[in-house]
C-alpha atoms as a PDB file:
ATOM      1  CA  UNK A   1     -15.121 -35.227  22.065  1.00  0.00           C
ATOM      2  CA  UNK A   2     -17.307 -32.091  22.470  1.00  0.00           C
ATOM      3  CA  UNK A   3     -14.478 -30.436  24.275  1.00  0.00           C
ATOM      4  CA  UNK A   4     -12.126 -30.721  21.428  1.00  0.00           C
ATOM      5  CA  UNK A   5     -14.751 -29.476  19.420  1.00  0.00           C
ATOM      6  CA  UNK A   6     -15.499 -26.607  21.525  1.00  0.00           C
ATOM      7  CA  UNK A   7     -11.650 -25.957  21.989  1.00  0.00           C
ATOM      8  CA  UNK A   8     -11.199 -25.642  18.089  1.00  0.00           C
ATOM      9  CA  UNK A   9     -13.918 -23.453  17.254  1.00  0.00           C
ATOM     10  CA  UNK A  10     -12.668 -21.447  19.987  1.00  0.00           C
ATOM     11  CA  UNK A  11      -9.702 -21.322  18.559  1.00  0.00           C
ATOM     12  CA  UNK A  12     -10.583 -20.425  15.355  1.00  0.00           C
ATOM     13  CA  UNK A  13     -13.328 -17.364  16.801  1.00  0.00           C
ATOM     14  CA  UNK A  14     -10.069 -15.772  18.674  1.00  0.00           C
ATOM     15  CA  UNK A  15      -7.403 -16.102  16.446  1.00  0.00           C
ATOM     16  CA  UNK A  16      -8.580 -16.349  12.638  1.00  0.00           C
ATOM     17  CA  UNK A  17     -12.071 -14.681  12.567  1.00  0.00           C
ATOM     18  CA  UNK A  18     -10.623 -11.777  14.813  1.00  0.00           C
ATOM     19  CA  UNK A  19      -7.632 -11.153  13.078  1.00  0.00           C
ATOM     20  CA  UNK A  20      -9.371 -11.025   9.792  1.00  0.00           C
ATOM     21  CA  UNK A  21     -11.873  -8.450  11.264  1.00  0.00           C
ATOM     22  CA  UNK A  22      -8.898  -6.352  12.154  1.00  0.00           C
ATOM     23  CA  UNK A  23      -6.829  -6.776   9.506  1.00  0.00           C
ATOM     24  CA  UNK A  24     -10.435  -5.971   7.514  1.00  0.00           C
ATOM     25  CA  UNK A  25     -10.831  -3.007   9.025  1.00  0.00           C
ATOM     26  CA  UNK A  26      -6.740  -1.516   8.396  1.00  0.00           C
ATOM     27  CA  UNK A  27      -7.320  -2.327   4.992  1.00  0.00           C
ATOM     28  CA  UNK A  28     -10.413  -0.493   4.565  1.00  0.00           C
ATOM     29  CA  UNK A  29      -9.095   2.179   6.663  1.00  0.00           C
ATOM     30  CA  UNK A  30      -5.336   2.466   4.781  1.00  0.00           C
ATOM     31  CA  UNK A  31      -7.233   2.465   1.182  1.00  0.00           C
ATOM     32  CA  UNK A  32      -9.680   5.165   2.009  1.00  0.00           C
ATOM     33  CA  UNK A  33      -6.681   7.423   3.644  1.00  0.00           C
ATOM     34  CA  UNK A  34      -4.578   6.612   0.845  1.00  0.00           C
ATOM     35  CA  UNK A  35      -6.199   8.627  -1.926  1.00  0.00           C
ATOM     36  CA  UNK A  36      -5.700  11.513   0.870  1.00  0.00           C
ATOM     37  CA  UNK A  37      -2.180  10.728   1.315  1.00  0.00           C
ATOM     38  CA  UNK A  38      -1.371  11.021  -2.171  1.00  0.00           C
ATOM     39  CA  UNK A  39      -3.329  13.971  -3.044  1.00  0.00           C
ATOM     40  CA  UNK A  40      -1.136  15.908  -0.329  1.00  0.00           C
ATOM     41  CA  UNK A  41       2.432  14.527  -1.699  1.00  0.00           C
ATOM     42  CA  UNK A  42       1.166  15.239  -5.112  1.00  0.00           C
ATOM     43  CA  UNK A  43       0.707  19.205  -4.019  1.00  0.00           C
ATOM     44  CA  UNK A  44       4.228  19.283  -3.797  1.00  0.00           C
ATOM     45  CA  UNK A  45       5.546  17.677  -6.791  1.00  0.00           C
ATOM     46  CA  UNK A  46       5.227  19.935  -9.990  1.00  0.00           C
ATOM     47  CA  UNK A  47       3.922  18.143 -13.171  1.00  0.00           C
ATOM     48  CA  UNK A  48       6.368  20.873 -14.925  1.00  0.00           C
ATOM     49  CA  UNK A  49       9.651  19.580 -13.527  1.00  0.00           C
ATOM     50  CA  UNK A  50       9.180  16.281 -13.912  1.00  0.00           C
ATOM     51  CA  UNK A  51       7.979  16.925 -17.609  1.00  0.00           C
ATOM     52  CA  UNK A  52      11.178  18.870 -18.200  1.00  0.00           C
ATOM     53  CA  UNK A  53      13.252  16.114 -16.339  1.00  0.00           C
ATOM     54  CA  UNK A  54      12.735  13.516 -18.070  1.00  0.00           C
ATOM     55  CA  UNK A  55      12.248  15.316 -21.443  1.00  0.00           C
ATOM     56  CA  UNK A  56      16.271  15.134 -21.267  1.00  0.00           C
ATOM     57  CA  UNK A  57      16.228  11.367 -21.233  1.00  0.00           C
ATOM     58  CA  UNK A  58      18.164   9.836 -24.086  1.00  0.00           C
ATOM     59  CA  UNK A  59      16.186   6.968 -26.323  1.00  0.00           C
ATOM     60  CA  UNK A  60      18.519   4.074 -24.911  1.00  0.00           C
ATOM     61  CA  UNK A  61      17.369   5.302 -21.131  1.00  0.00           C
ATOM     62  CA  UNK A  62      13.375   5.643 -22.116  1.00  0.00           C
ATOM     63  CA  UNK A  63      14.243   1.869 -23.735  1.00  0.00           C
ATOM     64  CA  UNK A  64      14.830   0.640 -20.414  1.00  0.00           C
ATOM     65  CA  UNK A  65      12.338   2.312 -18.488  1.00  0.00           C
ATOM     66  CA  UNK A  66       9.703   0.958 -20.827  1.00  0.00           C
ATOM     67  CA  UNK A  67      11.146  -2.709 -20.883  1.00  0.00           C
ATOM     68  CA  UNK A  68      10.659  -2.566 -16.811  1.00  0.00           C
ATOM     69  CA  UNK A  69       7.504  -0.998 -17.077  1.00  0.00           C
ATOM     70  CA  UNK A  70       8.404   1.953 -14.691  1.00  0.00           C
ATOM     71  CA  UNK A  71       4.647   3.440 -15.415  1.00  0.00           C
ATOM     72  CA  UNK A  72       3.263   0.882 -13.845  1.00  0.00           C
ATOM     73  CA  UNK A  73       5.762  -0.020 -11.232  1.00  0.00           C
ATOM     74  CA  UNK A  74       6.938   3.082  -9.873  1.00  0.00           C
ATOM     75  CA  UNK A  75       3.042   4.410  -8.335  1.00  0.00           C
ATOM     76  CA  UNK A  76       2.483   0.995  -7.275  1.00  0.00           C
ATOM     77  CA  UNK A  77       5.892   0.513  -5.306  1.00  0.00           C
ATOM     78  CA  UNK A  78       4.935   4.755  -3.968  1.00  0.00           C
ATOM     79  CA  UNK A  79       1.351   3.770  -2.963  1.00  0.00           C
ATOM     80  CA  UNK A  80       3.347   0.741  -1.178  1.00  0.00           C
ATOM     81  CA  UNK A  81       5.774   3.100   0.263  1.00  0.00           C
ATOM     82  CA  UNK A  82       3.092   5.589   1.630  1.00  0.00           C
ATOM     83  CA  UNK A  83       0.919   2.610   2.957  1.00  0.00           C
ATOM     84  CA  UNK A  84       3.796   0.821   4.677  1.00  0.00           C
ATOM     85  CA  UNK A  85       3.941   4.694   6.263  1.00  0.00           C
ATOM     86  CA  UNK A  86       0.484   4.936   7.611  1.00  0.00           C
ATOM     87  CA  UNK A  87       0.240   1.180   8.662  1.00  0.00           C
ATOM     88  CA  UNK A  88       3.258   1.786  10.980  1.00  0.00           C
ATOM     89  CA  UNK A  89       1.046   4.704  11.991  1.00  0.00           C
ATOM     90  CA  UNK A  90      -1.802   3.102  13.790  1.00  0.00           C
ATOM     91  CA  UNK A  91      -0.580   2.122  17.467  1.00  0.00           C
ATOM     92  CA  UNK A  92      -1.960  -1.325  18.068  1.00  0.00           C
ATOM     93  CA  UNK A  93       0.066  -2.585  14.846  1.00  0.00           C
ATOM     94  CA  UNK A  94       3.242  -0.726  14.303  1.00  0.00           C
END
């Protein structure tokens, strides 16, 4: 019986505690380069031509982009995008 014992703990100190340390430590790493990330993609992006593109939206298009909540949607699914990105970056994991 203590060998079973010993085998599951085991078990559970390689696989689940270790791959929460490392999956830990991605996380902490992806959303402290993240603010990084964005701050150099948002260099290139001028406030003043998005402003003027979608001040030529009709009311029926700004109807649907509220109903789908494209405010909150559309940095969440970029921050995704950009963390996908950097994930694949790291050697051991992409």
């Amino acid at each position: 019986m203590p060998t079973l014992i010993w085998a599951v703990v085991s078990w559970l100190l390689r696989t689940v505690v270790l791959q929460f340390v490392v999956m830990g430590v991605v996380l902490v790493i992806v959303s402290k380069l993240m603010p990084i990330a964005l701050g150099y993609v948002a260099s290139f992006v001028s406030p003043g031509g998005l402003t003027a593109a979608f001040s030529g939206l009709p009311p029926s298009v700004w109807f649907f982009l509220d109903f789908f909540a494209l405010d909150v949607g559309l940095p969440l699914i970029l921050s995704a995008y950009v963390a996908r990105f950097l994930i694949r970056r790291i050697p051991f994991i992409g």
